[in-house]
PDB file of N, CA and C in Angstrom:
ATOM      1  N   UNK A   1      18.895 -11.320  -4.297  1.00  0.00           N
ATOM      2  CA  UNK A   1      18.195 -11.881  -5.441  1.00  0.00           C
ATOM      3  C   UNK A   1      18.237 -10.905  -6.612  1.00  0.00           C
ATOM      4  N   UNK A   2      18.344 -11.369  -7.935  1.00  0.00           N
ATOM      5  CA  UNK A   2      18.108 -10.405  -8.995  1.00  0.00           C
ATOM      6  C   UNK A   2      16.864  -9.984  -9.115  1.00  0.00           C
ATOM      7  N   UNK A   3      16.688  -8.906  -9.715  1.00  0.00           N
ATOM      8  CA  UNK A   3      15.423  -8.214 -10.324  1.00  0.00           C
ATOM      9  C   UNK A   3      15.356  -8.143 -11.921  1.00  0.00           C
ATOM     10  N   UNK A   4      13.850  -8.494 -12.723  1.00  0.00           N
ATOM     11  CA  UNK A   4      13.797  -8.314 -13.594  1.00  0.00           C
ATOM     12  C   UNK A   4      13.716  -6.982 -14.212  1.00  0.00           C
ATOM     13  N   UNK A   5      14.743  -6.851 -15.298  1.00  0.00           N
ATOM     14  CA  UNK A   5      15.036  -5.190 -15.495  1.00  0.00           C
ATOM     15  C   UNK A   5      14.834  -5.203 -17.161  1.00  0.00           C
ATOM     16  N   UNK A   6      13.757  -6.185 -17.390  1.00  0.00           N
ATOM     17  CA  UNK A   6      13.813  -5.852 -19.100  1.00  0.00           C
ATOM     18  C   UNK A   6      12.560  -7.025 -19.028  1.00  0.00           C
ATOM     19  N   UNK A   7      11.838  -6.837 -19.609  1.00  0.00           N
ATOM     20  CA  UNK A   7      10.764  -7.430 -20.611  1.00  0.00           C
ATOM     21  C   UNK A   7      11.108  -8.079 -22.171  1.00  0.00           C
ATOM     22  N   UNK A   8      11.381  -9.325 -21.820  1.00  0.00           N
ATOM     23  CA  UNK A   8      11.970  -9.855 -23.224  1.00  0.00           C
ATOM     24  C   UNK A   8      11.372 -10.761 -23.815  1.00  0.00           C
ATOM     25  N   UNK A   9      10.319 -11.498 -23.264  1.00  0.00           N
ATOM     26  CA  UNK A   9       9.226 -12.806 -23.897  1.00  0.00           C
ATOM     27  C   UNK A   9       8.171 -12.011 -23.329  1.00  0.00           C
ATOM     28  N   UNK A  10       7.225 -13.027 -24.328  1.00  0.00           N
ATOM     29  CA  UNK A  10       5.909 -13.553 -23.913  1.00  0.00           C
ATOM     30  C   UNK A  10       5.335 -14.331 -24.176  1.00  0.00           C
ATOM     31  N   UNK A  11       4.982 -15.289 -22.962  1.00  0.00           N
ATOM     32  CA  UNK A  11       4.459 -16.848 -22.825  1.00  0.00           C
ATOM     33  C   UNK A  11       2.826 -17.012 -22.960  1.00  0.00           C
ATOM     34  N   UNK A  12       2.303 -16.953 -23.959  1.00  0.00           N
ATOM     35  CA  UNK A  12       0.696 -17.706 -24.182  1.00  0.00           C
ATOM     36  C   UNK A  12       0.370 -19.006 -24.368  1.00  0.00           C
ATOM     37  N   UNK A  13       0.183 -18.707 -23.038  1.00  0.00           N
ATOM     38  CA  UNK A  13      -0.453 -20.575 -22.515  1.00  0.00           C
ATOM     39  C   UNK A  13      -1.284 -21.042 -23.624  1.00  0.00           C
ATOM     40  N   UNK A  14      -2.230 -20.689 -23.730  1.00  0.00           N
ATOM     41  CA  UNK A  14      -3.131 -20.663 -25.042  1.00  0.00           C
ATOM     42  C   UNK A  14      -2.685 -21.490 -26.716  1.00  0.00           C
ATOM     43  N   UNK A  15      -1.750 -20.440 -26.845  1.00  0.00           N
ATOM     44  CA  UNK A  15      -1.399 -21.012 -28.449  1.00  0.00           C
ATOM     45  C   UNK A  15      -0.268 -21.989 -27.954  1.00  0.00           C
ATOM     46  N   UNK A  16       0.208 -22.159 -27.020  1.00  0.00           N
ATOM     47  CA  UNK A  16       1.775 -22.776 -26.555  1.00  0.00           C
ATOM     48  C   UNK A  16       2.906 -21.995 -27.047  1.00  0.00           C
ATOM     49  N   UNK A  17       3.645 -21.036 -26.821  1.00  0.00           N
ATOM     50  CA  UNK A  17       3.803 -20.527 -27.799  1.00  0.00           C
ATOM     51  C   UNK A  17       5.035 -19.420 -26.381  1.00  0.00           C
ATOM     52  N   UNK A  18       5.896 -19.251 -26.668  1.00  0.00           N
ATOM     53  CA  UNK A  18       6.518 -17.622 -26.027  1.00  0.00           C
ATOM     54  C   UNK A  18       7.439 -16.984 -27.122  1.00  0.00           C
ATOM     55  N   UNK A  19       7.263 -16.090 -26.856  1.00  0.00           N
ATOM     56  CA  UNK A  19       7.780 -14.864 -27.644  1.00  0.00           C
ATOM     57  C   UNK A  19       8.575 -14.413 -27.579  1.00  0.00           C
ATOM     58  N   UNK A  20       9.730 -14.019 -28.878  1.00  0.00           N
ATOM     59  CA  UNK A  20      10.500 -12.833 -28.036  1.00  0.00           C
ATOM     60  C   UNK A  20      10.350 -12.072 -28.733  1.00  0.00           C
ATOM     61  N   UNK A  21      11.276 -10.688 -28.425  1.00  0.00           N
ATOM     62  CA  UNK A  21      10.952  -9.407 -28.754  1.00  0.00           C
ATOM     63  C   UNK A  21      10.326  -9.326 -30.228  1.00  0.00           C
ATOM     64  N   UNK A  22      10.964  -9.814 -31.087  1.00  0.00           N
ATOM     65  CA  UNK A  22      10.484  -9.772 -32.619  1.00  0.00           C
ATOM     66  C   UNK A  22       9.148 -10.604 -32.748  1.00  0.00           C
ATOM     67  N   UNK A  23       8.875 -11.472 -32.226  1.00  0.00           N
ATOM     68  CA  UNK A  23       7.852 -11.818 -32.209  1.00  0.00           C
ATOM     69  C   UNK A  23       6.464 -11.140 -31.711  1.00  0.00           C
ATOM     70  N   UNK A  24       6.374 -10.946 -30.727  1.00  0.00           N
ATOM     71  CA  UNK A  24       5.618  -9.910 -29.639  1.00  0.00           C
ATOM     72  C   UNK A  24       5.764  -8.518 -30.800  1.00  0.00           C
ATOM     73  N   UNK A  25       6.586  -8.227 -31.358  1.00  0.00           N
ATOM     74  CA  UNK A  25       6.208  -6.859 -32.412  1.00  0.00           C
ATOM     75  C   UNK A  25       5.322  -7.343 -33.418  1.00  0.00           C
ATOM     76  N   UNK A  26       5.727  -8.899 -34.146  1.00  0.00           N
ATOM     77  CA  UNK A  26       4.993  -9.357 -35.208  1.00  0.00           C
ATOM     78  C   UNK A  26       3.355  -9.465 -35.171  1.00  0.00           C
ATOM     79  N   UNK A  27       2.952  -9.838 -33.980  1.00  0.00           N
ATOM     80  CA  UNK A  27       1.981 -10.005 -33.407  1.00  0.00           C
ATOM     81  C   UNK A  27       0.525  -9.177 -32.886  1.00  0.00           C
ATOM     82  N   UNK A  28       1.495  -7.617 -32.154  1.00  0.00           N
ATOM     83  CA  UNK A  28       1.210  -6.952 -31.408  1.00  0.00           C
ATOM     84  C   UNK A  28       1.172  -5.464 -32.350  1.00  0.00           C
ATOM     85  N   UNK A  29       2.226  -5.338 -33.058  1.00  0.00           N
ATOM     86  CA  UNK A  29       2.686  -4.274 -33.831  1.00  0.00           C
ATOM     87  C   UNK A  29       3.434  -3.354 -32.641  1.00  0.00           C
ATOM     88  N   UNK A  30       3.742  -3.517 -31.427  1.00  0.00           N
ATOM     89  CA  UNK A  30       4.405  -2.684 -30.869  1.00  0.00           C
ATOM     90  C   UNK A  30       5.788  -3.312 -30.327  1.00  0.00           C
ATOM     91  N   UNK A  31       6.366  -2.679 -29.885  1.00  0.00           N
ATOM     92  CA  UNK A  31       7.588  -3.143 -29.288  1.00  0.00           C
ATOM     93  C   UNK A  31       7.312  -3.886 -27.627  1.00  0.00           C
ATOM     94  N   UNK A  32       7.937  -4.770 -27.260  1.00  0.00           N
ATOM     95  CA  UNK A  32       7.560  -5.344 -25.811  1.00  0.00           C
ATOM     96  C   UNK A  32       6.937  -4.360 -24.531  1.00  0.00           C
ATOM     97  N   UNK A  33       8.316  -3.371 -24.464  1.00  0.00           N
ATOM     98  CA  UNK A  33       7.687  -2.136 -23.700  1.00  0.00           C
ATOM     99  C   UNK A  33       6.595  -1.889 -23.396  1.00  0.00           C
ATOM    100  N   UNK A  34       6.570  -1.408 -24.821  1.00  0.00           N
ATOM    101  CA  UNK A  34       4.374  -0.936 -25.284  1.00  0.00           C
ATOM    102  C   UNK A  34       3.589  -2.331 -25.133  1.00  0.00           C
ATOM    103  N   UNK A  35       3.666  -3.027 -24.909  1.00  0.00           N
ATOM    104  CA  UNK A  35       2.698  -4.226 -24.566  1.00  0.00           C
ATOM    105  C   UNK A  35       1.635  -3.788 -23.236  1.00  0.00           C
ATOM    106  N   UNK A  36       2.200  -3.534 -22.329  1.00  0.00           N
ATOM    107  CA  UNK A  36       1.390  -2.968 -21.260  1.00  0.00           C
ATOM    108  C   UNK A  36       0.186  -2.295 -21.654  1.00  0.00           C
ATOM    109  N   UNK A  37       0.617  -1.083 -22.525  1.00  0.00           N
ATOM    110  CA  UNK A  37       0.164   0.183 -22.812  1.00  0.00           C
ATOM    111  C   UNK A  37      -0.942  -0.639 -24.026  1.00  0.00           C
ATOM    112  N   UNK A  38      -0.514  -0.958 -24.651  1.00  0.00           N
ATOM    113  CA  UNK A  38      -1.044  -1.688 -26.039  1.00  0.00           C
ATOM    114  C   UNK A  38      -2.672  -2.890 -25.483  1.00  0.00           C
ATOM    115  N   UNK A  39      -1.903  -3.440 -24.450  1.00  0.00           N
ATOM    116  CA  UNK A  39      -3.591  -4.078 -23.909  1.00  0.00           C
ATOM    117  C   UNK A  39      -4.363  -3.036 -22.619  1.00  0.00           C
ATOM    118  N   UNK A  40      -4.022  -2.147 -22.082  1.00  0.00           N
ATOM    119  CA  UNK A  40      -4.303  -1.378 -21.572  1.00  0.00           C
ATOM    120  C   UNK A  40      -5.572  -0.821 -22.329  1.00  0.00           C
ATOM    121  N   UNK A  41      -4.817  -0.509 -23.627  1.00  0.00           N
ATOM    122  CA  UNK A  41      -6.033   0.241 -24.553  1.00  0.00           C
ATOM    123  C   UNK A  41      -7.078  -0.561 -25.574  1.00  0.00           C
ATOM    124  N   UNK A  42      -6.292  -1.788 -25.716  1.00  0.00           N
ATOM    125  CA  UNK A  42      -7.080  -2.875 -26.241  1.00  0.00           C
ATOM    126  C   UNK A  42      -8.584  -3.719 -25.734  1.00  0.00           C
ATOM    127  N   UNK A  43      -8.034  -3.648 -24.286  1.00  0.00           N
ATOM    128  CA  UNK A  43      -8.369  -4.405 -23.009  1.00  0.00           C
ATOM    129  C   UNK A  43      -7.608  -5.890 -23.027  1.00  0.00           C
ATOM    130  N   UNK A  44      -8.051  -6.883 -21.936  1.00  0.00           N
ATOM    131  CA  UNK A  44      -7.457  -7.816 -21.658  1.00  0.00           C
ATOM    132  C   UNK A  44      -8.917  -8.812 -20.898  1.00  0.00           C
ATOM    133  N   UNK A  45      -9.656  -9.850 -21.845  1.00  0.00           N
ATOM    134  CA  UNK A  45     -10.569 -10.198 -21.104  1.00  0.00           C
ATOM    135  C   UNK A  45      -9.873 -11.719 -19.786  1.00  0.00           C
ATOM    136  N   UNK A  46      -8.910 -11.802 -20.675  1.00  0.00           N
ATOM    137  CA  UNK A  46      -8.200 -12.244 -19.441  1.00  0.00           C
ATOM    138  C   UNK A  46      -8.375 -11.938 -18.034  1.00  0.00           C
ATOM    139  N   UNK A  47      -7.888 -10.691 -17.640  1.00  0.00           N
ATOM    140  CA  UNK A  47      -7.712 -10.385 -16.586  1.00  0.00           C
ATOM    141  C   UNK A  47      -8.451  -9.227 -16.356  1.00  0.00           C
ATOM    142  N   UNK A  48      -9.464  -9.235 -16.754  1.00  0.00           N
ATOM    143  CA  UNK A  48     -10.979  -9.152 -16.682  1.00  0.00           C
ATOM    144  C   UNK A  48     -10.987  -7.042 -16.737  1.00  0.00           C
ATOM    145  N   UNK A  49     -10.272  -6.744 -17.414  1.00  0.00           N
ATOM    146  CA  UNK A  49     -10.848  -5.063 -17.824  1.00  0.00           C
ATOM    147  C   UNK A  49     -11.004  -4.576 -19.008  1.00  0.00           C
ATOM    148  N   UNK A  50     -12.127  -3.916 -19.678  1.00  0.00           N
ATOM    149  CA  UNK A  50     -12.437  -3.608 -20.924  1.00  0.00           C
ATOM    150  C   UNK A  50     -11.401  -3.250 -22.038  1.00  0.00           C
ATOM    151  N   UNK A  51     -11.802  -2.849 -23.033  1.00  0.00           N
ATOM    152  CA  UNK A  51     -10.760  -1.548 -23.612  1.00  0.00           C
ATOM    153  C   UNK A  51     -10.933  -0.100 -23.607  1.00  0.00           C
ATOM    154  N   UNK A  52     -10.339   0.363 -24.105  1.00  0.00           N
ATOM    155  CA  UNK A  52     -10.920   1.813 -24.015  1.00  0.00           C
ATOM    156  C   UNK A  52     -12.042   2.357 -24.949  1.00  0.00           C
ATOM    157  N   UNK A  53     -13.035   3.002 -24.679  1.00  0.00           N
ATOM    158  CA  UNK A  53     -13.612   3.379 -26.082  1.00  0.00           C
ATOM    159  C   UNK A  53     -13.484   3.349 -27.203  1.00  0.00           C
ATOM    160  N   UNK A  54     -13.259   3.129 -27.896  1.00  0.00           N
ATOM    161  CA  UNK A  54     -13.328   3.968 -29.603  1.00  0.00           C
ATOM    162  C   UNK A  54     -11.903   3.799 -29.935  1.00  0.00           C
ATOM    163  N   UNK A  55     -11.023   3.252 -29.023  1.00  0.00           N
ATOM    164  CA  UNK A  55      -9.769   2.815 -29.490  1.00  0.00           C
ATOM    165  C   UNK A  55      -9.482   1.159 -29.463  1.00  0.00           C
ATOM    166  N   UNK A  56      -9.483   0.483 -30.911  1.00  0.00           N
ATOM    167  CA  UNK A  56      -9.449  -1.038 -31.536  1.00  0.00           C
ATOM    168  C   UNK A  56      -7.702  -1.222 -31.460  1.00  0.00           C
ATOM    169  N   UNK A  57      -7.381  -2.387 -31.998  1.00  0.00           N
ATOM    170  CA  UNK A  57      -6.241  -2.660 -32.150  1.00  0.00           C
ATOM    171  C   UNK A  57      -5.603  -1.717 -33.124  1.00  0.00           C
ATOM    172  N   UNK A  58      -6.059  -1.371 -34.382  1.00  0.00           N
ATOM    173  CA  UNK A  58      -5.388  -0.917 -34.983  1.00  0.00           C
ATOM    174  C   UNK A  58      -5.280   0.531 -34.869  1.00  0.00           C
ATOM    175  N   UNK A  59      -5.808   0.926 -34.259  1.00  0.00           N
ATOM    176  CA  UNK A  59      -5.609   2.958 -33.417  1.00  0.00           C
ATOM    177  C   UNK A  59      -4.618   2.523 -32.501  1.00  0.00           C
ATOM    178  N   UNK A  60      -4.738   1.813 -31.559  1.00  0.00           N
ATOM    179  CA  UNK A  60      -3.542   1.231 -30.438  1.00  0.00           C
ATOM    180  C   UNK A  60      -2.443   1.194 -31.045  1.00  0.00           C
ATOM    181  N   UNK A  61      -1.915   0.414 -31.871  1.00  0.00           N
ATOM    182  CA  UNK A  61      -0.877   0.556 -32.964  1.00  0.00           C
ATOM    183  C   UNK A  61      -0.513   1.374 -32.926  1.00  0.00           C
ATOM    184  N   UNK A  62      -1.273   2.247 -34.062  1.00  0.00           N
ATOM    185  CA  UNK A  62      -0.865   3.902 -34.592  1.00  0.00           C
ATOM    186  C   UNK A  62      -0.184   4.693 -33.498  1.00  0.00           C
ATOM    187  N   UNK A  63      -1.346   4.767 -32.282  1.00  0.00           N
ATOM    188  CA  UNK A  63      -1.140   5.714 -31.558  1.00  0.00           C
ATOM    189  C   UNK A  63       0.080   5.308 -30.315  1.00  0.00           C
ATOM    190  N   UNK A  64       0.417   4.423 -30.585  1.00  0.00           N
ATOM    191  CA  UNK A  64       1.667   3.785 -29.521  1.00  0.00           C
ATOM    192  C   UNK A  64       2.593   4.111 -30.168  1.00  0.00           C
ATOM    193  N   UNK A  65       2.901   3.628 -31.933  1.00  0.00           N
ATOM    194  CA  UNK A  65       4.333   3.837 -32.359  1.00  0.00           C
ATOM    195  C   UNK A  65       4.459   5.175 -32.663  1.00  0.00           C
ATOM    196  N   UNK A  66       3.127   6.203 -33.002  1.00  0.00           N
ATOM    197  CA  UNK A  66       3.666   7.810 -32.785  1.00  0.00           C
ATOM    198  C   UNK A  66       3.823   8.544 -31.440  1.00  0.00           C
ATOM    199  N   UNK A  67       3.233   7.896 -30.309  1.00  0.00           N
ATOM    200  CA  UNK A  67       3.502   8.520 -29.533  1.00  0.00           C
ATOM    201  C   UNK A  67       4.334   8.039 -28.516  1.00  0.00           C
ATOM    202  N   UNK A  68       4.336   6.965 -28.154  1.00  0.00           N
ATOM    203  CA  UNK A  68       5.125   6.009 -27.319  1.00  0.00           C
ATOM    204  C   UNK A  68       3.800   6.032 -26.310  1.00  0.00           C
ATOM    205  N   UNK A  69       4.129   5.388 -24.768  1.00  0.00           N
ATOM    206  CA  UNK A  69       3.579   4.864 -23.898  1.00  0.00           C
ATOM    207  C   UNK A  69       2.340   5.938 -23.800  1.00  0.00           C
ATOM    208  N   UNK A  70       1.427   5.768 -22.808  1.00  0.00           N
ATOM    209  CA  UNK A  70       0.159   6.319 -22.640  1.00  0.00           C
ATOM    210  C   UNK A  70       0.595   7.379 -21.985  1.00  0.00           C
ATOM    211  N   UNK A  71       1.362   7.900 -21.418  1.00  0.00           N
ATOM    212  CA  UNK A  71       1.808   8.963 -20.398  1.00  0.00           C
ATOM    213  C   UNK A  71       2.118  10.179 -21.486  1.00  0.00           C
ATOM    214  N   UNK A  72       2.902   9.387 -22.633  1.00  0.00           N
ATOM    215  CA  UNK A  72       3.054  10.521 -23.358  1.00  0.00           C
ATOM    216  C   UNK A  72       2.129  11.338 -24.784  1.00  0.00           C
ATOM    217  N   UNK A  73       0.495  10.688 -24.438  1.00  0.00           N
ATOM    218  CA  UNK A  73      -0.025  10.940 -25.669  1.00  0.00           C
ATOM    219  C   UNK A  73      -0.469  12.206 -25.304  1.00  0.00           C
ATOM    220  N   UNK A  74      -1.015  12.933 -26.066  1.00  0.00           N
ATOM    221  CA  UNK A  74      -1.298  14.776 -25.915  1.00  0.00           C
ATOM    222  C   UNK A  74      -2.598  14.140 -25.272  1.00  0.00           C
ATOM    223  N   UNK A  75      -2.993  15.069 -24.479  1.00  0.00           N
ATOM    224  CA  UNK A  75      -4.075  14.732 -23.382  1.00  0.00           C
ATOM    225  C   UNK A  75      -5.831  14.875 -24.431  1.00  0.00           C
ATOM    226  N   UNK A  76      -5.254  15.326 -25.650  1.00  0.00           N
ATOM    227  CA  UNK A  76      -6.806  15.398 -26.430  1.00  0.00           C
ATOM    228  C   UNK A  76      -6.881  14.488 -26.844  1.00  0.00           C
ATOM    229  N   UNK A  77      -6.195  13.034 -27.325  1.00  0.00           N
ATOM    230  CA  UNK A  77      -5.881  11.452 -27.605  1.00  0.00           C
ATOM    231  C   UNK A  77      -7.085  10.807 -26.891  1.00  0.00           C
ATOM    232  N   UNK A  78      -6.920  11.004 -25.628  1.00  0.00           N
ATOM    233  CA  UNK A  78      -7.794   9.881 -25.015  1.00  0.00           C
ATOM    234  C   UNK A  78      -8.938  10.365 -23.757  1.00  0.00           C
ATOM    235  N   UNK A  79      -8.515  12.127 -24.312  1.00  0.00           N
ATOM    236  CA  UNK A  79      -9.642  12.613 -22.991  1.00  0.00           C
ATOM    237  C   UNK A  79      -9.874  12.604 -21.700  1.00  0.00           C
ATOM    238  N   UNK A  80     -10.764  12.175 -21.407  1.00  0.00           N
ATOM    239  CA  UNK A  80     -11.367  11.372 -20.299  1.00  0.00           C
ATOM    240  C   UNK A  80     -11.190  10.596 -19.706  1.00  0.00           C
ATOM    241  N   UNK A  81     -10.670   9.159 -20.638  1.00  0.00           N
ATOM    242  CA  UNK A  81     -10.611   8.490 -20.476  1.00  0.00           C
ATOM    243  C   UNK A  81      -8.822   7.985 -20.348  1.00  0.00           C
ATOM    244  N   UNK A  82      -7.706   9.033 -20.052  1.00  0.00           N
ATOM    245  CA  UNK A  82      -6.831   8.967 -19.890  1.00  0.00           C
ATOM    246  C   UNK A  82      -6.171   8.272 -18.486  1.00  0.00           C
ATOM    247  N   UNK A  83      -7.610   9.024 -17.180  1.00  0.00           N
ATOM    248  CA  UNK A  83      -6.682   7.750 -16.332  1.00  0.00           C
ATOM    249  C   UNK A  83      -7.303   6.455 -16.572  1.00  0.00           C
ATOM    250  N   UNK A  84      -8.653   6.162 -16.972  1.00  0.00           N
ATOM    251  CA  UNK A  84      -8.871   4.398 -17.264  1.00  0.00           C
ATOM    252  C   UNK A  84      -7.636   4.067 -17.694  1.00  0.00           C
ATOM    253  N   UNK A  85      -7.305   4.490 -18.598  1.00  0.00           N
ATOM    254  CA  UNK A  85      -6.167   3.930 -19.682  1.00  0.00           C
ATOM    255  C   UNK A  85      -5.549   3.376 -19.045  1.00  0.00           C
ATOM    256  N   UNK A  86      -4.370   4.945 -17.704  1.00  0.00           N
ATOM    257  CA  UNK A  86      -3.161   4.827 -16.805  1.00  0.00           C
ATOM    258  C   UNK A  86      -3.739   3.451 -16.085  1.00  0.00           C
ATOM    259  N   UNK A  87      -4.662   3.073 -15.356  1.00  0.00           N
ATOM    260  CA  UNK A  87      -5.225   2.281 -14.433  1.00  0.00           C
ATOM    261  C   UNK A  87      -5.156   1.208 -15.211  1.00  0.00           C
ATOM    262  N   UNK A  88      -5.694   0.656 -15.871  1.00  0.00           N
ATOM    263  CA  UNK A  88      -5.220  -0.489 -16.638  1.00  0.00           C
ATOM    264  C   UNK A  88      -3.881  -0.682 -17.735  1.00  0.00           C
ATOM    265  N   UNK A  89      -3.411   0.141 -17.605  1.00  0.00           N
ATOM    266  CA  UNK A  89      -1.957  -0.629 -18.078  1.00  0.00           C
ATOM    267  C   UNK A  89      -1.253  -0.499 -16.693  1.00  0.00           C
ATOM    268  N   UNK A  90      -1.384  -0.198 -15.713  1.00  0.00           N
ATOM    269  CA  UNK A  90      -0.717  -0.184 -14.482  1.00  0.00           C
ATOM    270  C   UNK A  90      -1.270  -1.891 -13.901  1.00  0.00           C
ATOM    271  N   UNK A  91      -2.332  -1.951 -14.023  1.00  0.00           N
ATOM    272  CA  UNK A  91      -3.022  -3.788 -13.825  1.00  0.00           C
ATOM    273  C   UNK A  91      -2.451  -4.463 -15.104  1.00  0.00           C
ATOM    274  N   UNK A  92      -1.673  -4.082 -16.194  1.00  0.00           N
ATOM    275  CA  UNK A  92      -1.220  -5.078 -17.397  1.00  0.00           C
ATOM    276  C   UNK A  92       0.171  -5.152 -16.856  1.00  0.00           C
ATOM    277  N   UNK A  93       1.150  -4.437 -15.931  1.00  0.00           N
ATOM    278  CA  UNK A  93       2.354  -4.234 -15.988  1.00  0.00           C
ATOM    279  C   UNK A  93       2.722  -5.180 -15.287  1.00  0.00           C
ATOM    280  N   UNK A  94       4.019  -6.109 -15.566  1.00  0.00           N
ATOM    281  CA  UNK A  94       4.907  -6.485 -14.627  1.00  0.00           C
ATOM    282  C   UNK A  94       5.426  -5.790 -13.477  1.00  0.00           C
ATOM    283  N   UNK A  95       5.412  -5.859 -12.067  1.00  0.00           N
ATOM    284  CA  UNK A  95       6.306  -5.404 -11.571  1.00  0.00           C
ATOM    285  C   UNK A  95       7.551  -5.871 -11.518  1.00  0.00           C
ATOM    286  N   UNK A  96       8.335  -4.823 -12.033  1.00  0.00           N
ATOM    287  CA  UNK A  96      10.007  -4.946 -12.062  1.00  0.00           C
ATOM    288  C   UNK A  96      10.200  -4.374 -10.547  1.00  0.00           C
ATOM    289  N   UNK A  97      10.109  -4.504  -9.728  1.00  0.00           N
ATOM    290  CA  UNK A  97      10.990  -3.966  -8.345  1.00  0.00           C
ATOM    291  C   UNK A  97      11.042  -5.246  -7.289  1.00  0.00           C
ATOM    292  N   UNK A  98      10.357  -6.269  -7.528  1.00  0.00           N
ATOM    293  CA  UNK A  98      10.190  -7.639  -6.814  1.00  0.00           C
ATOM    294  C   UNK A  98      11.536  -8.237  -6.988  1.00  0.00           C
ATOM    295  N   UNK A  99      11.849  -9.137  -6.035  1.00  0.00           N
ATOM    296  CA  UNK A  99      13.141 -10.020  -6.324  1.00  0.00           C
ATOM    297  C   UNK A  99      12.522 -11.057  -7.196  1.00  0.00           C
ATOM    298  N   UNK A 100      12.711 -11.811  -8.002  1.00  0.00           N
ATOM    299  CA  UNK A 100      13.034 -13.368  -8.604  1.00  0.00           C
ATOM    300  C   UNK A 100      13.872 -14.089  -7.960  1.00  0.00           C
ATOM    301  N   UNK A 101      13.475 -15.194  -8.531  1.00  0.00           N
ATOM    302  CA  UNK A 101      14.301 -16.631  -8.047  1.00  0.00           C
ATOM    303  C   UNK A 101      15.891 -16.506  -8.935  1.00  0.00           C
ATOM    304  N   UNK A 102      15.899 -17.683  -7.942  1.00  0.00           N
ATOM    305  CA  UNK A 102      18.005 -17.373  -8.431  1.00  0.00           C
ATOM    306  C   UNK A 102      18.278 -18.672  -8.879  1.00  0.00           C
ATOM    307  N   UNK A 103      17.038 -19.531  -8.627  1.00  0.00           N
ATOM    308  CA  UNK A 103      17.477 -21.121  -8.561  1.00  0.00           C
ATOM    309  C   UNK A 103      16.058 -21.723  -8.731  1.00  0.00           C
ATOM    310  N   UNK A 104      15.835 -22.496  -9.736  1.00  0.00           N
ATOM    311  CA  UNK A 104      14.587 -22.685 -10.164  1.00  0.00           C
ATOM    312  C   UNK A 104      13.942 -23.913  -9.128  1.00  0.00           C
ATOM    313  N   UNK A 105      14.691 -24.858  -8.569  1.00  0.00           N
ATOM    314  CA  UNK A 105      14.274 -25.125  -7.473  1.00  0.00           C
ATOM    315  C   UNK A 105      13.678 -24.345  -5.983  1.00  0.00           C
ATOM    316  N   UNK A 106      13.634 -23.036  -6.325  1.00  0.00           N
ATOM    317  CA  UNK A 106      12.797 -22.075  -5.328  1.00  0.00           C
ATOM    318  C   UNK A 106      11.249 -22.221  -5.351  1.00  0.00           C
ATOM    319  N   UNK A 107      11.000 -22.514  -6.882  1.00  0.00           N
ATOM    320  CA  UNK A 107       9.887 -22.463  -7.270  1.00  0.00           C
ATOM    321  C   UNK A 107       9.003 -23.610  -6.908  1.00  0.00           C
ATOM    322  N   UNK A 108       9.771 -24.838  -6.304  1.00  0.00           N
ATOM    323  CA  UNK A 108       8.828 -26.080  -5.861  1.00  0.00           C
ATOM    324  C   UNK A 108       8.067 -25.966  -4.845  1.00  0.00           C
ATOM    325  N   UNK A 109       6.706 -26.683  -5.060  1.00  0.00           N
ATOM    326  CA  UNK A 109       5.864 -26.765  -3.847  1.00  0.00           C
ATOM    327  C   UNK A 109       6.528 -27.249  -2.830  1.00  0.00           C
ATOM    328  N   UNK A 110       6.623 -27.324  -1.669  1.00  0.00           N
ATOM    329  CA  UNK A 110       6.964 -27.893  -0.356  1.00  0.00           C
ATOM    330  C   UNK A 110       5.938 -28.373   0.240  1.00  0.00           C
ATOM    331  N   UNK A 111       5.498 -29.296   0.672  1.00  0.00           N
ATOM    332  CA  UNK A 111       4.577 -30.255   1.789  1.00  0.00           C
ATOM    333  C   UNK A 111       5.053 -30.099   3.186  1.00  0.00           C
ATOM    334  N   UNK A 112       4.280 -29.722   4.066  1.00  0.00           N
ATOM    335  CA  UNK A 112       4.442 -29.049   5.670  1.00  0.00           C
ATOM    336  C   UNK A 112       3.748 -29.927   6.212  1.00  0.00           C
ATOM    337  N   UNK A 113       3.432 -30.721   6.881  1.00  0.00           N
ATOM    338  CA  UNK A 113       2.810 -31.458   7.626  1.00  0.00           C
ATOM    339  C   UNK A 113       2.709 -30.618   9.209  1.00  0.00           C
ATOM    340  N   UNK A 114       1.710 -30.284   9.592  1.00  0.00           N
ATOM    341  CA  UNK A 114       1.364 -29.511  11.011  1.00  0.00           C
ATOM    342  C   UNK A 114       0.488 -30.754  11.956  1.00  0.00           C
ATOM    343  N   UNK A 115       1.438 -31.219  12.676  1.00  0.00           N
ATOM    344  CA  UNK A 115       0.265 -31.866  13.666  1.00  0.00           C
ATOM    345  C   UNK A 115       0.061 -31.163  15.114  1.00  0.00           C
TER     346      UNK A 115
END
């Protein structure tokens, strides 16, 4: 099976709406990559974890396109609160190491009848 090896949309059920890369920047102000990292620090009430302190959307921004991902901000950035951060963009991330489907008919329910 293939593996997904790139992050190239994003689908919001919500507005109806998926994205691609230029879009998701228009939106987000970061590049797809940084999306993880970007609601990590934002939060996501979606999928139910805060944001970080004292860091809004528009510090998230800043501090993503000067520094890149959360791993690489100077450790006086976010303090304390550096592994929350790691911990929730690790719960925002896709895993890329899973197989995908090869054939979109994989994806159908099947009915099992057990008597």
């Amino acid at each position: 099976m293939p593996y997904i090896t790139w992050y190239q949309v994003q689908k919001e059920n919500f507005a109806k709406a998926i994205r691609d890369a230029g879009a998701v920047f228009n939106k987000f102000g970061v590049t797809p990559v940084l999306n993880p990292d970007y609601l990590a620090l934002v939060g996501d009430s979606t999928d139910g974890y805060p944001s970080i302190s004292g860091v809004g959307k528009r510090s998230a921004t800043r501090l993503l396109n000067r520094y890149g991902p959360i791993e690489n901000f100077p450790p006086e950035v976010l303090g304390q609160q550096r592994e929350k951060a790691l911990l929730f963009k690790r719960l925002a991330t896709l895993r890329m190491d899973e197989p995908v489907f090869t054939d979109v008919n994989e994806l159908k329910w099947r009915f099992v009848c057990v008597r």
